[in-house]
PDB file of N, CA and C in Angstrom:
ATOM      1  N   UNK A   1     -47.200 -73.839  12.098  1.00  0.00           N
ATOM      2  CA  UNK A   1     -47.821 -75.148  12.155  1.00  0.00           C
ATOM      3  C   UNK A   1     -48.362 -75.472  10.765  1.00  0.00           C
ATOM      4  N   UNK A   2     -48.420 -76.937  10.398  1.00  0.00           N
ATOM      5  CA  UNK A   2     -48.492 -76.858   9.095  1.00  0.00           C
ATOM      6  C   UNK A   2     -49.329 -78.095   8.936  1.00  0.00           C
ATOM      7  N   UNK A   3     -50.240 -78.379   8.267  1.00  0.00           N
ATOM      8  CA  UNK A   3     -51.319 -79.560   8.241  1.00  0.00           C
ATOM      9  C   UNK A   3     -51.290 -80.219   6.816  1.00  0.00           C
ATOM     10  N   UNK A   4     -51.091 -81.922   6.657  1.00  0.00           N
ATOM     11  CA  UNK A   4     -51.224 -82.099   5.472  1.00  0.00           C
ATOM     12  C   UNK A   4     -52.610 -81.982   4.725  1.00  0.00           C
ATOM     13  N   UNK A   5     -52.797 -82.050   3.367  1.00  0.00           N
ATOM     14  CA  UNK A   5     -53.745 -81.820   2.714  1.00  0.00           C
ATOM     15  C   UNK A   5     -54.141 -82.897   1.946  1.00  0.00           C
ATOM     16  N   UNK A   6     -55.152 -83.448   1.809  1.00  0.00           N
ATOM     17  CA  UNK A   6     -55.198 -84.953   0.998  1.00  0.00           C
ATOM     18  C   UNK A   6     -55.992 -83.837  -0.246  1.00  0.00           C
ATOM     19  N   UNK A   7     -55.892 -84.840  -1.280  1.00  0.00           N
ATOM     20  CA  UNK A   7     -57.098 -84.398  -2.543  1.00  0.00           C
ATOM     21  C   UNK A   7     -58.333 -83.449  -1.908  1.00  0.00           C
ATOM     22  N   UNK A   8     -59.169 -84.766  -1.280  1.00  0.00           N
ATOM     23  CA  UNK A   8     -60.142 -84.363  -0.905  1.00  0.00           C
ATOM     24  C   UNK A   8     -60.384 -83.148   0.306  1.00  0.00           C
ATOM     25  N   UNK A   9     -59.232 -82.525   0.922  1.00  0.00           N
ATOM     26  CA  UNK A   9     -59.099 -81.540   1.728  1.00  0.00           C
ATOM     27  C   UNK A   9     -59.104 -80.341   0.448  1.00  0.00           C
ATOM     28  N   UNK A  10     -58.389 -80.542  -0.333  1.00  0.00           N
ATOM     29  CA  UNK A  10     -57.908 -79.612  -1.199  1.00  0.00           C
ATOM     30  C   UNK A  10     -59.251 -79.349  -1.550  1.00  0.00           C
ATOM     31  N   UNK A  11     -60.086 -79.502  -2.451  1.00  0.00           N
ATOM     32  CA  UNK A  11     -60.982 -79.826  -3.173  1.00  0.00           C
ATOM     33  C   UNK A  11     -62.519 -78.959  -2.022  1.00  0.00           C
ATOM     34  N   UNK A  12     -62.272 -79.589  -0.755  1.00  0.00           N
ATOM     35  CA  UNK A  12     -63.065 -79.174  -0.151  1.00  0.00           C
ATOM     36  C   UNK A  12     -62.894 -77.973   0.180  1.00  0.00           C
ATOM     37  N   UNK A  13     -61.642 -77.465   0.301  1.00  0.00           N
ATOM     38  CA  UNK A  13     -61.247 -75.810   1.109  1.00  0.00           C
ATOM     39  C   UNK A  13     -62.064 -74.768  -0.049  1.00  0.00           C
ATOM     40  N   UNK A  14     -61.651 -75.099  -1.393  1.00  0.00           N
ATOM     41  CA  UNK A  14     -62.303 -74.296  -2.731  1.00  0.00           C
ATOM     42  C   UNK A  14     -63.569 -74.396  -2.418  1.00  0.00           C
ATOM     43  N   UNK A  15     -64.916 -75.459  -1.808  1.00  0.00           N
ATOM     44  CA  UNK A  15     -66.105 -75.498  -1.290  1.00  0.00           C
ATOM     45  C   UNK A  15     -66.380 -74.280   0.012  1.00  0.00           C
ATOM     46  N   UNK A  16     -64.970 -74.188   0.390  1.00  0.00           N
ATOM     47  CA  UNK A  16     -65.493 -74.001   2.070  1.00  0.00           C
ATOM     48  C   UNK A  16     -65.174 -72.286   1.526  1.00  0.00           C
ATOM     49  N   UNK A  17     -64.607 -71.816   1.135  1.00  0.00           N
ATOM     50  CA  UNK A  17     -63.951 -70.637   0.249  1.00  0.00           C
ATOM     51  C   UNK A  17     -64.966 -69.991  -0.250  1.00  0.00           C
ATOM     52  N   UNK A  18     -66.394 -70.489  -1.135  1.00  0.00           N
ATOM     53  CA  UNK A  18     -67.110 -70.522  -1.917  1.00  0.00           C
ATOM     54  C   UNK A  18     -66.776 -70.563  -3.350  1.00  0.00           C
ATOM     55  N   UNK A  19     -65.807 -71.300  -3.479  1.00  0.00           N
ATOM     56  CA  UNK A  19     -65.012 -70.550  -5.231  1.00  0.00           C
ATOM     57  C   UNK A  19     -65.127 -72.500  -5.449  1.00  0.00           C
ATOM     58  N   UNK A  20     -66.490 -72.858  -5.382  1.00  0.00           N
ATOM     59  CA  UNK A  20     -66.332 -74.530  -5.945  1.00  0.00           C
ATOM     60  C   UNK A  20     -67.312 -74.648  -7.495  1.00  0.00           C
ATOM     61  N   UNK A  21     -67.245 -72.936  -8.338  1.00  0.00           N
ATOM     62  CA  UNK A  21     -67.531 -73.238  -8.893  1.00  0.00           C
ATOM     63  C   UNK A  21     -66.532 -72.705 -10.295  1.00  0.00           C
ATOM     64  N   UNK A  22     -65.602 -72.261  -9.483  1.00  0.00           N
ATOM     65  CA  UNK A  22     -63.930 -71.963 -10.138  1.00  0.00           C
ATOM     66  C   UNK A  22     -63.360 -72.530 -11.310  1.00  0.00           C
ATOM     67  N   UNK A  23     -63.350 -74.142 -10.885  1.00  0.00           N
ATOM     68  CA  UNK A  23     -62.924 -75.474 -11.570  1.00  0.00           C
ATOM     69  C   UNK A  23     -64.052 -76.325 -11.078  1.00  0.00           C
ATOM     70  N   UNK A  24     -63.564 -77.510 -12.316  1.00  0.00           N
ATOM     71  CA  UNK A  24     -64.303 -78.274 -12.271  1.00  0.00           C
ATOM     72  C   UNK A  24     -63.238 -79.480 -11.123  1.00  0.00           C
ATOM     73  N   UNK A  25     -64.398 -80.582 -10.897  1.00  0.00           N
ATOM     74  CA  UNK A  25     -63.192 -81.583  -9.625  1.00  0.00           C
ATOM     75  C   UNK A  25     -62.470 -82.183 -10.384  1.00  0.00           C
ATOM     76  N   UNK A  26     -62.119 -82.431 -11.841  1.00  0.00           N
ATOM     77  CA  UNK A  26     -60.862 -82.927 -12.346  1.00  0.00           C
ATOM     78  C   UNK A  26     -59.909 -82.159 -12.936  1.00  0.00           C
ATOM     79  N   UNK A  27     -60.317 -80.884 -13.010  1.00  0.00           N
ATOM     80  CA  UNK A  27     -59.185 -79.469 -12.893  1.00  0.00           C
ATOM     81  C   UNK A  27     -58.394 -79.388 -11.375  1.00  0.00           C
ATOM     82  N   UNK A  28     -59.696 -79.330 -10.091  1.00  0.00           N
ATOM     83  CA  UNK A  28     -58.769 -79.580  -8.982  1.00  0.00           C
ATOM     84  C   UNK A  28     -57.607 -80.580  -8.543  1.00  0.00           C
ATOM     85  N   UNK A  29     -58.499 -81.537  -8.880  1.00  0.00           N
ATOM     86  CA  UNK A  29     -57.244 -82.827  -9.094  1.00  0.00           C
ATOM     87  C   UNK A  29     -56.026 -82.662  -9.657  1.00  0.00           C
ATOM     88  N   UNK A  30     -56.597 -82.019 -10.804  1.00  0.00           N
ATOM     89  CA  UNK A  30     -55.379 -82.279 -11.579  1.00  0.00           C
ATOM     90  C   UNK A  30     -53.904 -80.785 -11.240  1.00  0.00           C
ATOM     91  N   UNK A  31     -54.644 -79.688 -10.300  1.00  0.00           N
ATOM     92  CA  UNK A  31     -54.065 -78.686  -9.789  1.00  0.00           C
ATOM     93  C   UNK A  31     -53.285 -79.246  -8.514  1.00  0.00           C
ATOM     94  N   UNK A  32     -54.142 -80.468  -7.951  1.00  0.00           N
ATOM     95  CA  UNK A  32     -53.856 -80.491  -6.640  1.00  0.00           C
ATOM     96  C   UNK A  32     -52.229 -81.520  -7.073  1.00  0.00           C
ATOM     97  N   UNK A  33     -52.385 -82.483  -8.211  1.00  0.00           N
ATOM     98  CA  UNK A  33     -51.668 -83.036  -8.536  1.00  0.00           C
ATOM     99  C   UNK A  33     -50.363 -82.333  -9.055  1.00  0.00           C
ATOM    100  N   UNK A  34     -50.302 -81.404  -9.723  1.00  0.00           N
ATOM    101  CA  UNK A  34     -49.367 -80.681 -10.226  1.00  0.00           C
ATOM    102  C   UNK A  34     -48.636 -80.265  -8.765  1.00  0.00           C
ATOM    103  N   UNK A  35     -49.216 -79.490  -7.784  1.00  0.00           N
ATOM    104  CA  UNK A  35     -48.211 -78.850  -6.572  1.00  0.00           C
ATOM    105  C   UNK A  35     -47.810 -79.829  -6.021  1.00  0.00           C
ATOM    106  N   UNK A  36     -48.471 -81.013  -5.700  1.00  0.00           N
ATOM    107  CA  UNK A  36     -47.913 -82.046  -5.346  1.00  0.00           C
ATOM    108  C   UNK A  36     -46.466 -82.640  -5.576  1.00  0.00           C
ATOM    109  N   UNK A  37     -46.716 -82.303  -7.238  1.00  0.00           N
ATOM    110  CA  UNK A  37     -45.042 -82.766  -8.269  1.00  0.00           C
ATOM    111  C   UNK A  37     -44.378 -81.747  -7.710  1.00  0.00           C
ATOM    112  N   UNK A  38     -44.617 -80.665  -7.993  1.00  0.00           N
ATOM    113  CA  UNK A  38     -44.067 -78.873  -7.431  1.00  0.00           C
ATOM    114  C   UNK A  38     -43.167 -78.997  -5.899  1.00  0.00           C
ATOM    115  N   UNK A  39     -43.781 -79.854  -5.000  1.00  0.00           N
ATOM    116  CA  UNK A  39     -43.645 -79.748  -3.917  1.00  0.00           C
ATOM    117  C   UNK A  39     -42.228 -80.809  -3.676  1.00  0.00           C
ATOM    118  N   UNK A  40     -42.356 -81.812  -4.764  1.00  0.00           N
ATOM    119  CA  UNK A  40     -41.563 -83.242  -4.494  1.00  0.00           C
ATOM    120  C   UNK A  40     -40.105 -82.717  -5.508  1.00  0.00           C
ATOM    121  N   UNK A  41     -40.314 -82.289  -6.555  1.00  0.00           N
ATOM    122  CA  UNK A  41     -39.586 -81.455  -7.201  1.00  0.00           C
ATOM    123  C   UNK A  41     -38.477 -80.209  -6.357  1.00  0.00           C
ATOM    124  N   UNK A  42     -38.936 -79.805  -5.922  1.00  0.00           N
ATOM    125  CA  UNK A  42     -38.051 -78.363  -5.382  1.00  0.00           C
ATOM    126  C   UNK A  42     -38.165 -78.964  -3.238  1.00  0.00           C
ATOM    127  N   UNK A  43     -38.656 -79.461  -2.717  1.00  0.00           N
ATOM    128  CA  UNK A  43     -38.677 -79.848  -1.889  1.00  0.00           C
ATOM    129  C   UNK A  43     -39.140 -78.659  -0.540  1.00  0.00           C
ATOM    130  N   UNK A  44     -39.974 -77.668  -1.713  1.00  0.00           N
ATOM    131  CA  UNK A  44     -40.455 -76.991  -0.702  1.00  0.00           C
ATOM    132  C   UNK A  44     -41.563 -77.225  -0.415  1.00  0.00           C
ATOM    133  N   UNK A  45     -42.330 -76.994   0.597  1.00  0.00           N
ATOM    134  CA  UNK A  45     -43.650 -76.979   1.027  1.00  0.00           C
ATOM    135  C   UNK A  45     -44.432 -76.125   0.686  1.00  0.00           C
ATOM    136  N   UNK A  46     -45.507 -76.508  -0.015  1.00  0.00           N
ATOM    137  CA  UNK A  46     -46.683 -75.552  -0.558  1.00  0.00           C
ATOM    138  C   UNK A  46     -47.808 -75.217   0.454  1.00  0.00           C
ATOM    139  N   UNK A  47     -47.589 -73.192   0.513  1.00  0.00           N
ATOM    140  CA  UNK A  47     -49.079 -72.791   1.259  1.00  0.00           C
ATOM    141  C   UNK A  47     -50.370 -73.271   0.436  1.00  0.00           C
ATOM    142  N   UNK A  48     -51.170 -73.567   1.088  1.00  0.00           N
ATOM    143  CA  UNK A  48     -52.477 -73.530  -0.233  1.00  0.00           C
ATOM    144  C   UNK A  48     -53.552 -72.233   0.519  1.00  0.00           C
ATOM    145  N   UNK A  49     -53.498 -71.515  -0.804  1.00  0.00           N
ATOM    146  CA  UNK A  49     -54.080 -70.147  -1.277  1.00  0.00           C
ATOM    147  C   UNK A  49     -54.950 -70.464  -2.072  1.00  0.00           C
ATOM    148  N   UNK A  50     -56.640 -71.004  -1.791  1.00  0.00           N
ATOM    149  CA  UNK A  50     -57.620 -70.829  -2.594  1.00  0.00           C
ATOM    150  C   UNK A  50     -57.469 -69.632  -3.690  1.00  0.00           C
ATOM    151  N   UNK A  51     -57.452 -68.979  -3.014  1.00  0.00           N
ATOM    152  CA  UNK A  51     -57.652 -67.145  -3.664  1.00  0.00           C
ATOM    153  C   UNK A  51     -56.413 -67.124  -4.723  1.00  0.00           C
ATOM    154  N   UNK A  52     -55.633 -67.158  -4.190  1.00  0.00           N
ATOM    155  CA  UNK A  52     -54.135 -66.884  -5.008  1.00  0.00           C
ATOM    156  C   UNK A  52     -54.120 -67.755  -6.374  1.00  0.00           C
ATOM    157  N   UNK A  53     -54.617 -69.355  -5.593  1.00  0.00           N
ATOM    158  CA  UNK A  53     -54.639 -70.082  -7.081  1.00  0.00           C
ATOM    159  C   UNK A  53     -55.669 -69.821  -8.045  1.00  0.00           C
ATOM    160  N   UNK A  54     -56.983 -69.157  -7.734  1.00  0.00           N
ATOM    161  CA  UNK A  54     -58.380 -68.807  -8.418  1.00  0.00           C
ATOM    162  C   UNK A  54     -57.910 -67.633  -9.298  1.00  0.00           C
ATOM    163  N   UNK A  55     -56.764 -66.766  -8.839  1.00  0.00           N
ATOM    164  CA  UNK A  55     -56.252 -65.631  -9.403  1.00  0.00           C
ATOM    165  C   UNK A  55     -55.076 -66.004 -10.675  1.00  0.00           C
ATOM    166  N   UNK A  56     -54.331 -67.064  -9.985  1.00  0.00           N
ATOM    167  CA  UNK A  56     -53.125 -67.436 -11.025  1.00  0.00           C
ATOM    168  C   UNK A  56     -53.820 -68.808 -12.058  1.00  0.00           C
ATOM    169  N   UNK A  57     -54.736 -69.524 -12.119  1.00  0.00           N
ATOM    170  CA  UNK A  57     -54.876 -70.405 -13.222  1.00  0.00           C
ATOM    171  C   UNK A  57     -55.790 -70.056 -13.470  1.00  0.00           C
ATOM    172  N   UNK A  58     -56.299 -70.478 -14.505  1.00  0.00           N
ATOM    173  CA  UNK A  58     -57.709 -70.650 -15.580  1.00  0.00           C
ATOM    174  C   UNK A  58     -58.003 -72.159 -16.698  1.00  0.00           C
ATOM    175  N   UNK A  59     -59.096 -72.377 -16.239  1.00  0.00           N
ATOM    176  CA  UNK A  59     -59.732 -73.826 -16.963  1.00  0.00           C
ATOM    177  C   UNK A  59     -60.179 -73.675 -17.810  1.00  0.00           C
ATOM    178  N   UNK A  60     -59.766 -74.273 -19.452  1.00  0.00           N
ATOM    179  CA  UNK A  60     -60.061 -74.276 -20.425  1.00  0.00           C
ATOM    180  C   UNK A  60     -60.439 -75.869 -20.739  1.00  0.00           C
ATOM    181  N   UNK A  61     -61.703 -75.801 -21.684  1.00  0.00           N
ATOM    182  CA  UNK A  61     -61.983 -77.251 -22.189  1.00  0.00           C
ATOM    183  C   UNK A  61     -60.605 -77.618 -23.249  1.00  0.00           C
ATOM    184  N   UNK A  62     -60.003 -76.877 -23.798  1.00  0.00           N
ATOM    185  CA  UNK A  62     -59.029 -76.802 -24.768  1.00  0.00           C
ATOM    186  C   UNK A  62     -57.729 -75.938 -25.150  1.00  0.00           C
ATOM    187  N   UNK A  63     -56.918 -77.168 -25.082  1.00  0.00           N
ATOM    188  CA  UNK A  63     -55.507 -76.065 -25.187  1.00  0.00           C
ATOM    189  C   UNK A  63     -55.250 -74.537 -26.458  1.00  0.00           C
ATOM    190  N   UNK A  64     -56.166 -75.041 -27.233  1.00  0.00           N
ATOM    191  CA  UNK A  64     -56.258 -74.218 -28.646  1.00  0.00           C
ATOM    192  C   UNK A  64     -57.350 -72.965 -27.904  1.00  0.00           C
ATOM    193  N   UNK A  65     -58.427 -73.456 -27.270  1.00  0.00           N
ATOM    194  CA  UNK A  65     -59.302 -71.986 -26.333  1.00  0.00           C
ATOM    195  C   UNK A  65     -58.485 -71.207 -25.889  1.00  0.00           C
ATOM    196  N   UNK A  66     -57.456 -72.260 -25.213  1.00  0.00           N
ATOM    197  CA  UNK A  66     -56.787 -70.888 -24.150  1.00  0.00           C
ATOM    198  C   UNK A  66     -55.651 -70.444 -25.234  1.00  0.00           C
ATOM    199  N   UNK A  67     -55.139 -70.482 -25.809  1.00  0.00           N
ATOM    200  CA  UNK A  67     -53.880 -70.306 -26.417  1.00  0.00           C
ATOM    201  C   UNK A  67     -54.456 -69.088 -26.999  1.00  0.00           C
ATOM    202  N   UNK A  68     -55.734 -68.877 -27.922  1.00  0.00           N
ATOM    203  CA  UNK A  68     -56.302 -67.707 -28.402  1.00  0.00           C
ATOM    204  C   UNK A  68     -56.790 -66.542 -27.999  1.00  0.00           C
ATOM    205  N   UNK A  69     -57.559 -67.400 -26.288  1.00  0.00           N
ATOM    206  CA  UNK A  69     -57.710 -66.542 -25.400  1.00  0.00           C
ATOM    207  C   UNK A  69     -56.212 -65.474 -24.898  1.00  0.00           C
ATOM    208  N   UNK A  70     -54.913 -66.151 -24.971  1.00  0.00           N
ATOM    209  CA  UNK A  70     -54.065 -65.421 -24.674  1.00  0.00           C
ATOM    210  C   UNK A  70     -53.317 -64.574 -25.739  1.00  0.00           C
ATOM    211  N   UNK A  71     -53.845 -64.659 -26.956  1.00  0.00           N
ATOM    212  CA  UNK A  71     -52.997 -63.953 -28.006  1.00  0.00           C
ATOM    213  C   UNK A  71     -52.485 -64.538 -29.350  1.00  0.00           C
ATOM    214  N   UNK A  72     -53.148 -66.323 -29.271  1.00  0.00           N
ATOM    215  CA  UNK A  72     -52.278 -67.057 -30.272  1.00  0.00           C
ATOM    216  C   UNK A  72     -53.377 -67.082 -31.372  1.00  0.00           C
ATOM    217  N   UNK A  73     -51.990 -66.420 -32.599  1.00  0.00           N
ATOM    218  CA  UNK A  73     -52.704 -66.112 -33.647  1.00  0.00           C
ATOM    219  C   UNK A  73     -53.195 -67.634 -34.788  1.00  0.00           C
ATOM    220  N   UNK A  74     -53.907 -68.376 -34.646  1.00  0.00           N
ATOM    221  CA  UNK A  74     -53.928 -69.885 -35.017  1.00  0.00           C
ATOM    222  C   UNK A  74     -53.571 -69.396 -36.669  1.00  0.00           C
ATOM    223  N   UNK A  75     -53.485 -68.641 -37.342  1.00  0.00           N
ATOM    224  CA  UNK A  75     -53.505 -68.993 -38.583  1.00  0.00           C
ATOM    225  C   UNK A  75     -52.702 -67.952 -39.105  1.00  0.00           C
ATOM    226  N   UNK A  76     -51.564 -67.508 -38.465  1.00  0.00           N
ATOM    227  CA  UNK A  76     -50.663 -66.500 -38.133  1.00  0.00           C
ATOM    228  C   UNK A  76     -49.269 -66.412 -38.218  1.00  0.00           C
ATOM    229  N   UNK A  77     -48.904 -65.809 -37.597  1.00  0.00           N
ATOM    230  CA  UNK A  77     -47.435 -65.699 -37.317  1.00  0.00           C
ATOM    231  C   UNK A  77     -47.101 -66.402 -35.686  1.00  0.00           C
ATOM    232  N   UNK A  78     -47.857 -66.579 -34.757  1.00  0.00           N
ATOM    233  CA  UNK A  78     -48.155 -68.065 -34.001  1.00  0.00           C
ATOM    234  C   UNK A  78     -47.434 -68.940 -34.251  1.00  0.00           C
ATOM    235  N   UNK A  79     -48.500 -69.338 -35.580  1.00  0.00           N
ATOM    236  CA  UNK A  79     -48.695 -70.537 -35.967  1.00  0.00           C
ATOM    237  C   UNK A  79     -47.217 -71.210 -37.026  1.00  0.00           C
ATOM    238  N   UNK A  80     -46.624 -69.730 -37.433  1.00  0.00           N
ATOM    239  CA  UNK A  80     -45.645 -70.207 -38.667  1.00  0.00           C
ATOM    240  C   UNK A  80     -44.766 -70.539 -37.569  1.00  0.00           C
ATOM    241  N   UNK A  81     -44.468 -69.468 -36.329  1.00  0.00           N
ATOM    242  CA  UNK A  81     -43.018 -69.988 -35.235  1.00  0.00           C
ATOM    243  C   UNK A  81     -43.111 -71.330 -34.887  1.00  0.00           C
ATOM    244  N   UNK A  82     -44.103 -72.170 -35.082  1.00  0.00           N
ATOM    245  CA  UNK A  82     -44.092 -73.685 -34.629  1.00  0.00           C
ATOM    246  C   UNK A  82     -43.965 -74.145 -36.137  1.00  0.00           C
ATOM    247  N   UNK A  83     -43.701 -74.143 -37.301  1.00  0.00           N
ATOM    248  CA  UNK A  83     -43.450 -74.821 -39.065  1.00  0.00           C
ATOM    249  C   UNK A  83     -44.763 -75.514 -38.780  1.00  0.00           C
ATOM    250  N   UNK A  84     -46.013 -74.487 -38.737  1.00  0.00           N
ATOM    251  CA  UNK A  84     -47.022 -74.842 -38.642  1.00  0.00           C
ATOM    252  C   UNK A  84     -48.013 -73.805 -38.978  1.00  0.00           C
ATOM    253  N   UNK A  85     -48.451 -73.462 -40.980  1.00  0.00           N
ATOM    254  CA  UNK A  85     -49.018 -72.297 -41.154  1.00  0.00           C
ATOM    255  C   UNK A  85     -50.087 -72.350 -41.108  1.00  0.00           C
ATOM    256  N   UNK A  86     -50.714 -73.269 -41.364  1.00  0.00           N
ATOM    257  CA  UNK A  86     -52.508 -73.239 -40.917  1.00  0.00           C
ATOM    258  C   UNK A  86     -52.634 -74.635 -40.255  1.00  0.00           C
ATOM    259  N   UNK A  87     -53.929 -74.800 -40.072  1.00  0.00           N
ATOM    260  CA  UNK A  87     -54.958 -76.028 -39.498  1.00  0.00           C
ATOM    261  C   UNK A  87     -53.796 -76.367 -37.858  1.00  0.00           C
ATOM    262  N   UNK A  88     -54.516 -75.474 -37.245  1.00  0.00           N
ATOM    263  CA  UNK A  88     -53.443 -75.212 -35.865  1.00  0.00           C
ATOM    264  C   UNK A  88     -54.509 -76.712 -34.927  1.00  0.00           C
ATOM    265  N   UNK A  89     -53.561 -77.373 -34.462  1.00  0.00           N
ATOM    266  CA  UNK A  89     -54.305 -78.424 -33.891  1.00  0.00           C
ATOM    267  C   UNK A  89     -53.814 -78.326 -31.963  1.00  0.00           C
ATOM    268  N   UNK A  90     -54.305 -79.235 -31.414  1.00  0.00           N
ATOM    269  CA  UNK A  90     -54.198 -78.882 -29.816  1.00  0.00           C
ATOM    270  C   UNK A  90     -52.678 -79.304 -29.523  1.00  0.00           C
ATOM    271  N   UNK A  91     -51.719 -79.855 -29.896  1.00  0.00           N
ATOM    272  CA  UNK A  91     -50.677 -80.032 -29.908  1.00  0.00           C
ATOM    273  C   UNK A  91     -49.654 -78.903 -30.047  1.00  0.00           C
ATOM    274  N   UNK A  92     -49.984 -78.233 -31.298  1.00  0.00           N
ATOM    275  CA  UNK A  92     -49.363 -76.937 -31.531  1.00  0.00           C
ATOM    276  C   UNK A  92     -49.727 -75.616 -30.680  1.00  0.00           C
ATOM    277  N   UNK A  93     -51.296 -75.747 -30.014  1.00  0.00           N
ATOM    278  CA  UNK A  93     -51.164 -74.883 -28.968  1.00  0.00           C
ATOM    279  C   UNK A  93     -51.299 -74.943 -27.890  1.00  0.00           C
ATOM    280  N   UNK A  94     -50.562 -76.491 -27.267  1.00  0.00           N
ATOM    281  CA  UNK A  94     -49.904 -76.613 -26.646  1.00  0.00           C
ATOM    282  C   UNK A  94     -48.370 -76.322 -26.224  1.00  0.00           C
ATOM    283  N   UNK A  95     -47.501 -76.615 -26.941  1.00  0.00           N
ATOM    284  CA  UNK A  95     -46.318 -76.049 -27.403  1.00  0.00           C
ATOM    285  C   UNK A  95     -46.275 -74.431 -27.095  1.00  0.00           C
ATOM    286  N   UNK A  96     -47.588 -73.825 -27.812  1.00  0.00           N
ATOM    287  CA  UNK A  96     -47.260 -72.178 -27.465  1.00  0.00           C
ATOM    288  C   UNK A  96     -47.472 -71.677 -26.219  1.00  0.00           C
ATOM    289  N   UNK A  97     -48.256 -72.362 -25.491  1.00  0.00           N
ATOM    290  CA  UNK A  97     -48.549 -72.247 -24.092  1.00  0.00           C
ATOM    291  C   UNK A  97     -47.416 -72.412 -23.032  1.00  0.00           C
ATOM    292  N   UNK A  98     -47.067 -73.524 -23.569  1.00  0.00           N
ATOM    293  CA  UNK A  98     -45.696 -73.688 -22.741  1.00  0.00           C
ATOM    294  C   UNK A  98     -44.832 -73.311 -22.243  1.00  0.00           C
ATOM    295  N   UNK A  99     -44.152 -72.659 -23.983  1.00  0.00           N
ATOM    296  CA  UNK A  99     -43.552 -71.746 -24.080  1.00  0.00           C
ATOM    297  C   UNK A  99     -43.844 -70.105 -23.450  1.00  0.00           C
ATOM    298  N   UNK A 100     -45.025 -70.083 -23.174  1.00  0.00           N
ATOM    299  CA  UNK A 100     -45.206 -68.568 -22.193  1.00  0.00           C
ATOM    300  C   UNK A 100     -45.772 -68.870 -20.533  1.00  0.00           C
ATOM    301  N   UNK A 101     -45.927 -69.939 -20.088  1.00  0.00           N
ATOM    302  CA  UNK A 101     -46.244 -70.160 -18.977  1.00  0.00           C
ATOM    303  C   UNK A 101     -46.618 -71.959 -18.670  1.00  0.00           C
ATOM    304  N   UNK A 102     -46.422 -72.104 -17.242  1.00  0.00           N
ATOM    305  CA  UNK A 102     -47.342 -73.289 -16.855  1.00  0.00           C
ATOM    306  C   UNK A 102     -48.829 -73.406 -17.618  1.00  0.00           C
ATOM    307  N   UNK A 103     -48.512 -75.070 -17.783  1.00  0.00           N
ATOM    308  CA  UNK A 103     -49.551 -75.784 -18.277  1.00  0.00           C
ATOM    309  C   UNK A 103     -49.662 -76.987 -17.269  1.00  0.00           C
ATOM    310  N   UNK A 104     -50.878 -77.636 -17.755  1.00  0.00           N
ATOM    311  CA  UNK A 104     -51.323 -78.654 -16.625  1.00  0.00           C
ATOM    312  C   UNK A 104     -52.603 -79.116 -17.096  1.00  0.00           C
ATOM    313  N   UNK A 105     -52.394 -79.964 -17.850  1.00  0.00           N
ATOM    314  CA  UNK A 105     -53.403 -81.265 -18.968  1.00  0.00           C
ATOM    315  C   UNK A 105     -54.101 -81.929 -17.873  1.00  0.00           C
ATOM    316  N   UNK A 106     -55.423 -82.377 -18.171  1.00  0.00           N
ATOM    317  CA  UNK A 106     -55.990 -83.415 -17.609  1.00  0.00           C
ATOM    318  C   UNK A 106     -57.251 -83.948 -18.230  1.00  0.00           C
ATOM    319  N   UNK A 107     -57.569 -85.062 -17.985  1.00  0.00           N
ATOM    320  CA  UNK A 107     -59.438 -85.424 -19.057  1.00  0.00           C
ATOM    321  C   UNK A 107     -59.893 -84.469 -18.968  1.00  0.00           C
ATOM    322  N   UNK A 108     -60.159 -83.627 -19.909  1.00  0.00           N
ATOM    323  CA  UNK A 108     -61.377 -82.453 -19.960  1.00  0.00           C
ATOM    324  C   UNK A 108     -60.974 -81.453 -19.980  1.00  0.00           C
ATOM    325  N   UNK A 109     -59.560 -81.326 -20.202  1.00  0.00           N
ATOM    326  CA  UNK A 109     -59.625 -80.373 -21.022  1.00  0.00           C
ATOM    327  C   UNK A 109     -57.787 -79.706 -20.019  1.00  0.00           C
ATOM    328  N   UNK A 110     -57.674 -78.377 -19.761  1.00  0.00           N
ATOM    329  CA  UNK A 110     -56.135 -77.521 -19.538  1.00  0.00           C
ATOM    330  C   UNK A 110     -55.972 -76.799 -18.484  1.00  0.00           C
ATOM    331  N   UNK A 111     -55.396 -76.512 -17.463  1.00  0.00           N
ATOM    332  CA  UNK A 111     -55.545 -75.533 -17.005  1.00  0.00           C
ATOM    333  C   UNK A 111     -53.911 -74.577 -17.237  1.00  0.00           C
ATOM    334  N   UNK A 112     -54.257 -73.158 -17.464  1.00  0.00           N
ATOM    335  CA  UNK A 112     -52.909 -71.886 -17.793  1.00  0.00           C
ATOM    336  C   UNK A 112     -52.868 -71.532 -16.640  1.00  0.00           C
ATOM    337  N   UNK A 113     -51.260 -71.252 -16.293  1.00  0.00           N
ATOM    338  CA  UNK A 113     -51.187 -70.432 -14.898  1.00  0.00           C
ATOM    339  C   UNK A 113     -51.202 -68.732 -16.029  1.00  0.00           C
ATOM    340  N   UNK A 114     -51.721 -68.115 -15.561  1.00  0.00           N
ATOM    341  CA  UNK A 114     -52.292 -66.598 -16.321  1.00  0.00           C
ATOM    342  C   UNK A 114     -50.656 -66.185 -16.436  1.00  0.00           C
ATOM    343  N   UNK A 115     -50.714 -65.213 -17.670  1.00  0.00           N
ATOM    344  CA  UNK A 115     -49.589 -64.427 -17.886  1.00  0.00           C
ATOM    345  C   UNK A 115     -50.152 -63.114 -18.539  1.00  0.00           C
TER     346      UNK A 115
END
């Protein structure tokens, strides 16, 4: 049996879970929005796994936070694989993110599916 989920279901289950302080509500949105595409895209139906998703993404105010957080050397050898040797801007680590996993932009900032 299978129940649809509006935003605000979504949003609330992470409340009901206790993990509503995980993301922020325009990270959820913007998570809830992505499976949404995910779902319309491949035409499968998405379980929703509070837990699973609290485990697989992470919210960054900035694509350049997380990119470093994962290994990107901003002023590096990173930075030269993009013809980009210094002054690494959010664009360029964007691009590197990409390139190693899901991304998912929204006002305020990124969320990484973890790798």
């Amino acid at each position: 049996m299978k129940t649809t989920v509006s935003a605000i279901d979504f949003v609330d289950a992470f409340r009901r879970m206790g993990r509503n302080d995980q993301f922020t509500n325009p990270a959820l949105r913007a998570l809830f929005d992505h499976i949404e595409e995910m779902e319309s895209d491949t035409g499968e139906e998405y379980e929703l796994d509070v837990i699973g998703l609290c485990c697989d993404w992470q919210e960054f105010q900035t694509a350049l936070e997380a990119a470093v957080e994962y290994g990107f050397d901003a002023g590096g050898e990173s930075a030269k694989s993009f013809g980009h040797e210094s002054d690494p801007d959010e664009t360029l680590a964007l691009d590197w993110l990409r390139e190693q996993t899901q991304v998912v932009e929204f006002d305020g900032g990124v969320l990484v599916m973890g790798f």
